[in-house]
Each structure stands twice: as structure tokens, then as C-alpha cells.
C-alpha atoms as a PDB file:
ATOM      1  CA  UNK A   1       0.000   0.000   0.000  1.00  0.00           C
ATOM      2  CA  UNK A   2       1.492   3.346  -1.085  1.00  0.00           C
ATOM      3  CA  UNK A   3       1.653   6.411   1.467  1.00  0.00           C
ATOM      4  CA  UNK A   4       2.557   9.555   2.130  1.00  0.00           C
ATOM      5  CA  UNK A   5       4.008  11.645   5.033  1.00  0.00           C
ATOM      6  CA  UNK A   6       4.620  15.613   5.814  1.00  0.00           C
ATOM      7  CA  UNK A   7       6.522  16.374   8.007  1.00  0.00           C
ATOM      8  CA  UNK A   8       6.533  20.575   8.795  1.00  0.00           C
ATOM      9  CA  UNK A   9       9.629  22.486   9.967  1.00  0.00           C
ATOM     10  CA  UNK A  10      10.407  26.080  10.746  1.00  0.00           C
ATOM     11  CA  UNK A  11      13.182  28.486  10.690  1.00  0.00           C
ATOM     12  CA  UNK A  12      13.485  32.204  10.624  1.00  0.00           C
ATOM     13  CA  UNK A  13      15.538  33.923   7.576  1.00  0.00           C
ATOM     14  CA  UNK A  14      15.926  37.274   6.365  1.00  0.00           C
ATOM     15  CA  UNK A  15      15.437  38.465   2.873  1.00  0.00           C
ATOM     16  CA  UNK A  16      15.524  41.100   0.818  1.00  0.00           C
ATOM     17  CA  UNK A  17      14.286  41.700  -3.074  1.00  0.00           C
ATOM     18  CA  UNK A  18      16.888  43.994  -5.232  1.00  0.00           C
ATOM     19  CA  UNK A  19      17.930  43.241  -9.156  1.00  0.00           C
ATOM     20  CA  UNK A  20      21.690  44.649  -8.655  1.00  0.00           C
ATOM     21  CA  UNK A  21      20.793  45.233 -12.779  1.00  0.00           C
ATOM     22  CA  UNK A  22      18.118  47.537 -12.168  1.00  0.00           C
ATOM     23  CA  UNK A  23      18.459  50.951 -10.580  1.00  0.00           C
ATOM     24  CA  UNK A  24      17.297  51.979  -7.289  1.00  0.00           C
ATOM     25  CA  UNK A  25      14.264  53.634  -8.285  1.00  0.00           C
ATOM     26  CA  UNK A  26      13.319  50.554 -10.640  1.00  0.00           C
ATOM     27  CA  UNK A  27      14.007  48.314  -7.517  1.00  0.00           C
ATOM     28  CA  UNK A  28      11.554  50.154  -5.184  1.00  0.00           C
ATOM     29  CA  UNK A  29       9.279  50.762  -7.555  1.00  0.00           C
ATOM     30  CA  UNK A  30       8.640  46.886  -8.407  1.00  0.00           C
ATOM     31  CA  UNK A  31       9.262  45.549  -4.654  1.00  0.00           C
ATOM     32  CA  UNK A  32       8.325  48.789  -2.270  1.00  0.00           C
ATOM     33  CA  UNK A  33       9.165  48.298   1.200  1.00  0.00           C
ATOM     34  CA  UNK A  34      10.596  44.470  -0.064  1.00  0.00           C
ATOM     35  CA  UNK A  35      14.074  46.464  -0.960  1.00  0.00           C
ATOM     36  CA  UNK A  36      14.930  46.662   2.760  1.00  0.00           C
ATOM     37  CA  UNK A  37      15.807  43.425   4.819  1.00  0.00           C
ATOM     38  CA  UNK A  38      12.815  42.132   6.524  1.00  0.00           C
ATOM     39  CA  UNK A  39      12.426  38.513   8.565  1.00  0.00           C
ATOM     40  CA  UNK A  40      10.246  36.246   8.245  1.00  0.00           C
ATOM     41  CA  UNK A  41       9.238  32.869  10.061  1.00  0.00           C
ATOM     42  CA  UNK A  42       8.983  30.374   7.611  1.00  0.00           C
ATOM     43  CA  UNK A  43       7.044  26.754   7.658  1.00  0.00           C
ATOM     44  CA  UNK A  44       8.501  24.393   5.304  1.00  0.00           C
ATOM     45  CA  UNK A  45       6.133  21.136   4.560  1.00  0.00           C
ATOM     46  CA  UNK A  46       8.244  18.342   2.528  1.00  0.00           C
ATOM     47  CA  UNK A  47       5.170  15.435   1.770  1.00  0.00           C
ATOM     48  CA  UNK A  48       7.388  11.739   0.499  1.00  0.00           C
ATOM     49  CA  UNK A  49       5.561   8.785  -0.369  1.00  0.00           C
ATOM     50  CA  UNK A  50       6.425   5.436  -0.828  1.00  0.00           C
ATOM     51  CA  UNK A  51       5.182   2.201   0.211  1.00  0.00           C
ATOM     52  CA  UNK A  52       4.090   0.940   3.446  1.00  0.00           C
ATOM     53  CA  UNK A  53       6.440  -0.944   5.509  1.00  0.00           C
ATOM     54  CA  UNK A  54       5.046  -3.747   7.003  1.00  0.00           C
ATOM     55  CA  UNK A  55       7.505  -4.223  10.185  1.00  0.00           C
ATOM     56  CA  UNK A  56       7.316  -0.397  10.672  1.00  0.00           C
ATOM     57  CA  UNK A  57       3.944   0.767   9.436  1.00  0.00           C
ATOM     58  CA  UNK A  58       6.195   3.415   7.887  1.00  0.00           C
ATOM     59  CA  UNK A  59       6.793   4.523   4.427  1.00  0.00           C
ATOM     60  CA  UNK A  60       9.712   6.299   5.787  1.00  0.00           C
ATOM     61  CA  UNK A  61      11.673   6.051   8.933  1.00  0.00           C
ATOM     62  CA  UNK A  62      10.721   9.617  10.544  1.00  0.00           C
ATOM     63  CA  UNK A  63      14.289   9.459  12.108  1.00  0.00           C
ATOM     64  CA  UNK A  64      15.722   9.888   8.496  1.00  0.00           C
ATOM     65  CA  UNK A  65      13.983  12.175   7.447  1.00  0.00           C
ATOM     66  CA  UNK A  66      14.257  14.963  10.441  1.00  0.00           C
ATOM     67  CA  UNK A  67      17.761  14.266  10.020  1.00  0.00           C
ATOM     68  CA  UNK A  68      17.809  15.539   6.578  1.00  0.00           C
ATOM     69  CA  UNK A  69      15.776  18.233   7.093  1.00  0.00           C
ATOM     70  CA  UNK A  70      17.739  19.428   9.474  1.00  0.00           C
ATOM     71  CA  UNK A  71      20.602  19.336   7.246  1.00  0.00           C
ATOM     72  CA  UNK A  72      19.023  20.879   4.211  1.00  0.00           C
ATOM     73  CA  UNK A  73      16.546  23.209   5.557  1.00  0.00           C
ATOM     74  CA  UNK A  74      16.982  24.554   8.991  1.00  0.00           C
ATOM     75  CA  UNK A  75      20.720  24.358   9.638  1.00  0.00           C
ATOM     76  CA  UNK A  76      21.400  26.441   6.589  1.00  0.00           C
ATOM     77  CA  UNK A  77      18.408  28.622   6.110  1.00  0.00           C
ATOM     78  CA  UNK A  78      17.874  29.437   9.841  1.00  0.00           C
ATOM     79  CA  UNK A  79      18.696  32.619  11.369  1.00  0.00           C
ATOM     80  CA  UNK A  80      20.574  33.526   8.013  1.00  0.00           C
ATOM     81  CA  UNK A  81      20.602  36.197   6.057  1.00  0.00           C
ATOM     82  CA  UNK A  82      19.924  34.547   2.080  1.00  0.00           C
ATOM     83  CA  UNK A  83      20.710  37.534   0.470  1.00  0.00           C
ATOM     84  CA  UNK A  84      23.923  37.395   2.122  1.00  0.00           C
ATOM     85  CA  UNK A  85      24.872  33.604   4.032  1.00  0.00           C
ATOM     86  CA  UNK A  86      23.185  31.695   1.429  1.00  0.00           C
ATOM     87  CA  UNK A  87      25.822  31.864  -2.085  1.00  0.00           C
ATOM     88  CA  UNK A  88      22.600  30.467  -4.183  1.00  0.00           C
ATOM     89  CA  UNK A  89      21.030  33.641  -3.651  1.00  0.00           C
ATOM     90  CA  UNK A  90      23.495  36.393  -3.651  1.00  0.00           C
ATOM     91  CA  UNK A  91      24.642  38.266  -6.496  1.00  0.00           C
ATOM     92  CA  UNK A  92      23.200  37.261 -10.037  1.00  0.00           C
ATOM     93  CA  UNK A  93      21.463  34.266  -7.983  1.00  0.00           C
ATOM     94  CA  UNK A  94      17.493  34.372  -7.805  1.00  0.00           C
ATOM     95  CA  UNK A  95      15.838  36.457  -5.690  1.00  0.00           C
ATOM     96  CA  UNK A  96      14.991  34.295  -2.538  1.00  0.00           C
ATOM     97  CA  UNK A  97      10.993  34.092  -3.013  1.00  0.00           C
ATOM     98  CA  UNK A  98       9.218  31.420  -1.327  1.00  0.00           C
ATOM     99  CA  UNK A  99       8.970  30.032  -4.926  1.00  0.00           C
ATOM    100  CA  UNK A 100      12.961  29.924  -4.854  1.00  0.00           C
ATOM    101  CA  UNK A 101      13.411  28.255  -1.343  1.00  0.00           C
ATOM    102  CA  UNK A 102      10.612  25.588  -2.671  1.00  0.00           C
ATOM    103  CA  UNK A 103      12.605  24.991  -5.356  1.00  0.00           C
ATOM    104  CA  UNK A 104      16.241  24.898  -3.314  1.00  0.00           C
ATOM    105  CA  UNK A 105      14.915  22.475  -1.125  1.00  0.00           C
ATOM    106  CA  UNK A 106      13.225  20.155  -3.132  1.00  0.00           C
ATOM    107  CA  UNK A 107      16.516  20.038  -5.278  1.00  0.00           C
ATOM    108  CA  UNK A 108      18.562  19.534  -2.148  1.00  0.00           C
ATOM    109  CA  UNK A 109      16.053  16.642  -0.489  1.00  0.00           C
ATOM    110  CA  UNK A 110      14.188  14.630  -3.706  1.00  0.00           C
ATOM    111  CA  UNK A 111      18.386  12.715  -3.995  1.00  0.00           C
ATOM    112  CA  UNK A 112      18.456  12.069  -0.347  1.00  0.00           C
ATOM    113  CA  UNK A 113      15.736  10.301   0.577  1.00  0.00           C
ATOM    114  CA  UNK A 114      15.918   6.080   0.893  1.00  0.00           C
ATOM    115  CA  UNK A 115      15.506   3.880  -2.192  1.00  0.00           C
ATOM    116  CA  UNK A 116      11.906   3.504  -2.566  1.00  0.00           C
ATOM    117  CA  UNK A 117      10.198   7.007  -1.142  1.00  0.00           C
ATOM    118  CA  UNK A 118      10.256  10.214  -3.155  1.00  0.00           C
ATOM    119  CA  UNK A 119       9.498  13.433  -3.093  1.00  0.00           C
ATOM    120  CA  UNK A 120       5.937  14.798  -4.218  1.00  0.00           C
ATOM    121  CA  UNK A 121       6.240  18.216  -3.095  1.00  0.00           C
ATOM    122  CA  UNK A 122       7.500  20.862  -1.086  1.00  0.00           C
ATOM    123  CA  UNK A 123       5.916  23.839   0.529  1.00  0.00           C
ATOM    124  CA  UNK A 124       7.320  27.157   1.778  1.00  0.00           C
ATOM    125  CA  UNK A 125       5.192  30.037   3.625  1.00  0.00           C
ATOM    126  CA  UNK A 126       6.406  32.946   4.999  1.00  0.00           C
ATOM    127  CA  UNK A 127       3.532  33.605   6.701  1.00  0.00           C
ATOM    128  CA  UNK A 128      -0.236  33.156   6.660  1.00  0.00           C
ATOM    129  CA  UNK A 129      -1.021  34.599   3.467  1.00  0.00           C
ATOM    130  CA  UNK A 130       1.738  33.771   1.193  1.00  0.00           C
ATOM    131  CA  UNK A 131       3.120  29.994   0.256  1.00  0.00           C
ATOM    132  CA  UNK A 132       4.702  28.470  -2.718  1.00  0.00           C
ATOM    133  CA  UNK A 133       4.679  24.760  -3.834  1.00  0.00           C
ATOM    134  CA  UNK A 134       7.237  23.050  -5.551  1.00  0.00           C
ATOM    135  CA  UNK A 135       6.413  19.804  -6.948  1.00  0.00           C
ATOM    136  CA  UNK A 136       9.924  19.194  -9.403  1.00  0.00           C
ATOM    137  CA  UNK A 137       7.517  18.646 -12.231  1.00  0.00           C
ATOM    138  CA  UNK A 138       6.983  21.152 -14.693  1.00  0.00           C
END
């Protein structure tokens, strides 16, 4: 029987939106108050799937999979500056939307999971009203 599992985690991050290509007045007039750093507290959901393990009742050992999200999602993103700690987001990088952090982390955690589960999506909100899904489809 085939399952799936979200597990949620959170970390705080600071951001900023600026094209160094643009001028300032270009900047502030497509982002507004977004040019200056700002924090948010974001909630990450990463849903796998795979089958059901009969020993376990698991489709995929919980253990595992905090571990990696610690390691791709809170240790680096957490208390950081992107704009400024994270390298995939500075200079000529992508501006670090929720859309971009979706995408970063389902890059970084589809490869890493056990034979047999996958990844079906990834979720990033930086706050009530504002979330982006990444499902590495197209």
C-alpha cells in the first residue's frame, strides 16, 4: 500500500528583493518596502511517499527524514541572512521568493531520501497569506 508523510519544519531567515541590474528607483518601484531586509518565520512542509512498511507501518523512517531536514533546511536557512549567508542567492542568484526556497529544497532533499520514497512536493510560507509549492515537475 502506497503512502505519504509531511513532516513541517520552521526556521526564521531574512530576505531582501533587489535586481543589482536595475536601478534603485526601478528596484523600489517593483518591490516597495521588499528592498529593505525584513524577517520572516517560515514553515517548510516536505510530503514523500512510498510504500508501506510492514515491520514499521512506515513509508519512511521519521528518524531519516528529520535528520535531513535538518541538514538541508533549517541548519542552513535558519537565522541567516539569504541575500547574504546563502551563495545560491546572492549576487546574479534568484531572488529568494518562497517560490525559490521551494525549489532549493526540493533540489537539495528529492536525492536524499531512501531507495523507494520520493518526493511529491514541497511547501514554503512565509507567513499566513503567502506559500509556494514546488512539486519538481513542470
Amino acid at each position: 500500500m502506497a503512502m505519504s508523510l509531511t513532516r513541517v519544519v520552521r526556521f526564521r531567515a531574512t530576505h531582501r528583493f533587489w535586481v543589482r541590474e536595475w536601478s534603485d528607483a526601478e528596484n523600489r518601484d517593483r518591490f516597495g518596502a521588499l528592498v529593505e531586509p525584513h524577517p520572516h518565520h517560515y514553515t517548510c512542509d516536505v510530503t514523500v511517499a512510498g510504500p508501506l512498511d510492514p515491520r514499521t507501518g512506515m513509508c519512511c523512517d521519521l528518524a531519516l527524514l528529520d535528520q535531513l531536514l535538518e541538514a538541508e533546511v533549517v541548519g542552513p536557512l535558519d537565522g541567516k541572512d539569504l541575500n547574504r549567508e546563502r551563495p545560491e542567492f546572492g549576487p546574479g542568484g534568484p531572488l529568494p521568493t518562497c517560490e525559490a526556497l521551494a525549489d532549493r529544497i526540493f533540489r537539495r532533499v528529492a536525492p536524499r531520501l531512501p531507495a523507494g520514497v520520493r518526493l511529491l512536493r514541497v511547501g514554503v510560507a512565509e507567513d499566513a497569506t503567502l506559500r509556494a509549492d514546488c512539486t519538481g515537475t513542470e
